[in-house]
Protein backbone atom coordinates (compact mmCIF):
# COMPACT_ATOMS: atom_id res chain seq x y z
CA UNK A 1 -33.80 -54.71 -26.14
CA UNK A 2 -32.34 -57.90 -24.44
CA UNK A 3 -29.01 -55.44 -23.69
CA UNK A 4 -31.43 -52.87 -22.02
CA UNK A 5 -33.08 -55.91 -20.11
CA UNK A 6 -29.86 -57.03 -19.34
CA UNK A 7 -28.13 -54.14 -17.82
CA UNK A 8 -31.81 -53.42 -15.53
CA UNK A 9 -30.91 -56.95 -14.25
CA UNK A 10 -26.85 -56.41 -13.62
CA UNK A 11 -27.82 -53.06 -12.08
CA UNK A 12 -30.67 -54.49 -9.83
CA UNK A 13 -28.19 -57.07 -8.77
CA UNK A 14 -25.71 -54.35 -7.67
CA UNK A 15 -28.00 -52.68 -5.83
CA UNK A 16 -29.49 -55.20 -4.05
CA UNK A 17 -26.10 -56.66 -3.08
CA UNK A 18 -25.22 -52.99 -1.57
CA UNK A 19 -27.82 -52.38 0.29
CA UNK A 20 -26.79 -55.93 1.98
CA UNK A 21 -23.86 -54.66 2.44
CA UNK A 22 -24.77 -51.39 4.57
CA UNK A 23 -27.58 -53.95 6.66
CA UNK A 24 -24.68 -55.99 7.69
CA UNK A 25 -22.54 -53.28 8.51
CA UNK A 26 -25.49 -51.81 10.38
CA UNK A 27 -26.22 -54.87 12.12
CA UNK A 28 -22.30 -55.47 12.87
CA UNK A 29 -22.12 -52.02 14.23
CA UNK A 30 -25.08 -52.12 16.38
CA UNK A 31 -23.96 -55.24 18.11
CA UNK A 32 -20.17 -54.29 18.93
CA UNK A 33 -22.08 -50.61 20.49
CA UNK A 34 -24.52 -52.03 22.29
CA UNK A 35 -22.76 -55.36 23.08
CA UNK A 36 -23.32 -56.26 27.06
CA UNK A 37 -25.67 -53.25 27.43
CA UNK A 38 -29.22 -52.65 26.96
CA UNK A 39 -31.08 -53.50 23.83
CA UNK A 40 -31.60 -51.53 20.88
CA UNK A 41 -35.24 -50.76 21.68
CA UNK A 42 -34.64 -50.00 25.22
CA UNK A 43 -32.06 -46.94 24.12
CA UNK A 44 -33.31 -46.09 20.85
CA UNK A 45 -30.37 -46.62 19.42
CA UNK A 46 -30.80 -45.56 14.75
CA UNK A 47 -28.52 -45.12 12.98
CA UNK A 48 -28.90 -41.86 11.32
CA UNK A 49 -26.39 -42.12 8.76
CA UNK A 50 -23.79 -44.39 7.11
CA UNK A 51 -21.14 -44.49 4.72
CA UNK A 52 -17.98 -46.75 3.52
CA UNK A 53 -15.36 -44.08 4.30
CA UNK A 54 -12.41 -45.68 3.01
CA UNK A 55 -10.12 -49.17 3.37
CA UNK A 56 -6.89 -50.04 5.00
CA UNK A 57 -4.54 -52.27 2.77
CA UNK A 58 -1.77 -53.98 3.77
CA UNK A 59 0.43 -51.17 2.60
CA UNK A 60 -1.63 -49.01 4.39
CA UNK A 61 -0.97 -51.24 8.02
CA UNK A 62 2.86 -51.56 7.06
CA UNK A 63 3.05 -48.15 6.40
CA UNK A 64 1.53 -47.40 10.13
CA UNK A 65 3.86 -49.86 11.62
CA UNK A 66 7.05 -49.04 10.40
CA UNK A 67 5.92 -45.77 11.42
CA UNK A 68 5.47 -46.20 14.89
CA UNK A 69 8.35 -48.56 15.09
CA UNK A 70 10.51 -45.57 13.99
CA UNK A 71 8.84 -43.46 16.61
CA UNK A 72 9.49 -46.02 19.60
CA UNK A 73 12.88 -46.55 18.45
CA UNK A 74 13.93 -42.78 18.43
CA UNK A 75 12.16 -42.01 21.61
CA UNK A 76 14.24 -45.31 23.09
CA UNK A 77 17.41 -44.08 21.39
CA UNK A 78 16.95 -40.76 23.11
CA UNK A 79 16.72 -42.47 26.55
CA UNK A 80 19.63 -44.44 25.68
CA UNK A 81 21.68 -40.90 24.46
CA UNK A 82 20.85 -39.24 27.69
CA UNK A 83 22.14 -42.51 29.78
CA UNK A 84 25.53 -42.15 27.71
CA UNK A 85 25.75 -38.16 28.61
CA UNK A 86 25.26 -38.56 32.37
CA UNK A 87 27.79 -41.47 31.83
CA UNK A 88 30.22 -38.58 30.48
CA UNK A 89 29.19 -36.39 32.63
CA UNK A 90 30.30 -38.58 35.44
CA UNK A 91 33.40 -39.35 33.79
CA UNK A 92 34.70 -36.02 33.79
CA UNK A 93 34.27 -35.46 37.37
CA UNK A 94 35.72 -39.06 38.32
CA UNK A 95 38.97 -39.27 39.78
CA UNK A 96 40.30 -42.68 40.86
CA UNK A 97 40.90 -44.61 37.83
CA UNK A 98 38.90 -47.53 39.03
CA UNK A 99 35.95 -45.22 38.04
CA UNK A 100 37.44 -43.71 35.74
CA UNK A 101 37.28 -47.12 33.94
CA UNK A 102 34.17 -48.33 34.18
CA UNK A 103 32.65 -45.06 32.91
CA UNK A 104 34.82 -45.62 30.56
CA UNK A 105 33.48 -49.08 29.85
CA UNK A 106 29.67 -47.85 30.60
CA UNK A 107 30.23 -45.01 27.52
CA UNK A 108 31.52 -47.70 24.83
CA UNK A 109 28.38 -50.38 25.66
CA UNK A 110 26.31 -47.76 25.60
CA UNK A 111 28.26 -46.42 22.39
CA UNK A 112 27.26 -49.95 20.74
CA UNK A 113 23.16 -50.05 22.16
CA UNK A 114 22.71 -46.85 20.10
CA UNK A 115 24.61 -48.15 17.30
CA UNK A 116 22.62 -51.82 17.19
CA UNK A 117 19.57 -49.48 18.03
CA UNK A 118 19.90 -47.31 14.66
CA UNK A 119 20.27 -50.38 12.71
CA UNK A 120 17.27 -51.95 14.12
CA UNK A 121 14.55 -52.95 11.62
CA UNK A 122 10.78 -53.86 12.46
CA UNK A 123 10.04 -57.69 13.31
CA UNK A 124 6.22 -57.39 13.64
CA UNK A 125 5.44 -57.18 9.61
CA UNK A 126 6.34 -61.23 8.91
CA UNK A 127 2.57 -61.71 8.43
CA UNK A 128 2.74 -59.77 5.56
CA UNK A 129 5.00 -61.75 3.73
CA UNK A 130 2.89 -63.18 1.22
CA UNK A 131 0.74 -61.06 1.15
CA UNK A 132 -0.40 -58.40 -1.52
CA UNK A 133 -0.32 -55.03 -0.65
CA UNK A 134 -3.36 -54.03 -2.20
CA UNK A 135 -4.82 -56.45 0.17
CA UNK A 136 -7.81 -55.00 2.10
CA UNK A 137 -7.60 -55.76 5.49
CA UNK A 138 -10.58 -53.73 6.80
CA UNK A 139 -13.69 -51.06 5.53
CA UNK A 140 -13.93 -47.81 7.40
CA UNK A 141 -17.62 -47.02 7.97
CA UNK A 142 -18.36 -43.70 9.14
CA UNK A 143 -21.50 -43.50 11.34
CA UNK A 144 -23.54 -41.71 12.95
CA UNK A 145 -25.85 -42.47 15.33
CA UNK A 146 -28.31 -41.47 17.94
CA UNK A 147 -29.27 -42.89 21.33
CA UNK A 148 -30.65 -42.33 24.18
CA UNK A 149 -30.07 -43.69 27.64
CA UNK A 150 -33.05 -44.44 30.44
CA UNK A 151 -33.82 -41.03 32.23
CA UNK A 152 -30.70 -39.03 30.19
CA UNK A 153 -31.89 -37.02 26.61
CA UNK A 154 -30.87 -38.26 23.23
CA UNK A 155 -27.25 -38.13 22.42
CA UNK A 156 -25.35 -37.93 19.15
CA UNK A 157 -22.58 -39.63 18.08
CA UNK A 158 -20.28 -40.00 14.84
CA UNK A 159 -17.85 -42.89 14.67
CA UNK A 160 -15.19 -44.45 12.12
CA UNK A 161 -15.56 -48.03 12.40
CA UNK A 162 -13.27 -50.26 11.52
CA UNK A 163 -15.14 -53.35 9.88
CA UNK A 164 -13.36 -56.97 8.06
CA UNK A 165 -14.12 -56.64 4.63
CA UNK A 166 -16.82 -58.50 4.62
CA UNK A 167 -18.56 -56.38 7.45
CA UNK A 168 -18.79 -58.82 9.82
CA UNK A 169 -16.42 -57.96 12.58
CA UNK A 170 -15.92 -54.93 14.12
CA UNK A 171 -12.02 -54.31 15.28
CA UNK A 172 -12.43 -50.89 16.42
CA UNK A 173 -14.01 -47.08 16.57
CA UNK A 174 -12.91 -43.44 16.90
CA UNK A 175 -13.80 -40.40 16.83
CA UNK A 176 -14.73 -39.03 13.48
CA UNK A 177 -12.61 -35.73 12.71
């Protein structure tokens, strides 16, 4: 019996600690929407649903960053390539040697950009030097929501938000898919 009255009070506990969870979110949410407009009543602005929709770790944010490093660098790299062509290009129609030259010279800097390019590694992930990569970093909260501006009808909305891990700052939204 004092197991049984245990676990009622472990699971209240949960519960309760839950459902502050979602009211901060909610109230976290609200504010960053409605921040330097109107106030809640004066839209009628609910939420009609909400849910924790997933996390993003640190592995999660290096992952996306080395990523779009590698994307930038490529895209620069084929800028760079194209410079070195016209260079050739330009090259092979040159005829005093003066020119001749300094294409010459123009091709093998280039040469060594794309090189020193390829080797290139991301500098932006030294804040996550110490830090675990099972770290969460922030709480996706899908929501939806409805509101509905003076003299306009009632509009619908569904959000991913991105939320600290302890709900209290908003860093973002988009679009739910």
């Amino acid at each position: 019996m004092k197991n049984v009255i245990y676990l009622f009070i472990a699971v209240f506990m949960v519960s309760c600690g839950s459902n502050s969870t979602k009211s901060n979110y909610e109230e976290t949410i609200t504010g960053y929407l409605l921040k330097g407009s109107d106030t809640k009543e004066n839209l009628n602005f609910k939420i009609l649903e909400m849910n924790e929709h997933g996390t993003v770790t640190v592995a999660d944010s290096i992952a996306y960053l080395t990523d779009e490093f590698r994307k930038d660098k490529e895209l620069v790299i084929k800028r760079v390539e194209l410079a070195k062509k016209m260079s050739e290009t330009l090259l092979a129609k040159a005829k005093k040697q003066s020119d001749i030259d300094k294409y010459n010279t123009d091709i093998a800097e280039i040469s060594n950009t794309i090189d020193s390019l390829k080797n290139l590694t991301p500098d932006n992930l030294r804040g996550y030097d110490s830090r675990n990569t099972n770290d969460v970093l922030a709480v996706i909260v899908r929501c939806k929501y409805s509101l509905v501006p003076p003299g306009r009808t009632a509009v619908e909305e569904t959000f991913d938000f991105y939320l600290s891990p302890d709900g209290s700052k908003c860093y973002g939204k988009t679009k739910a898919k």
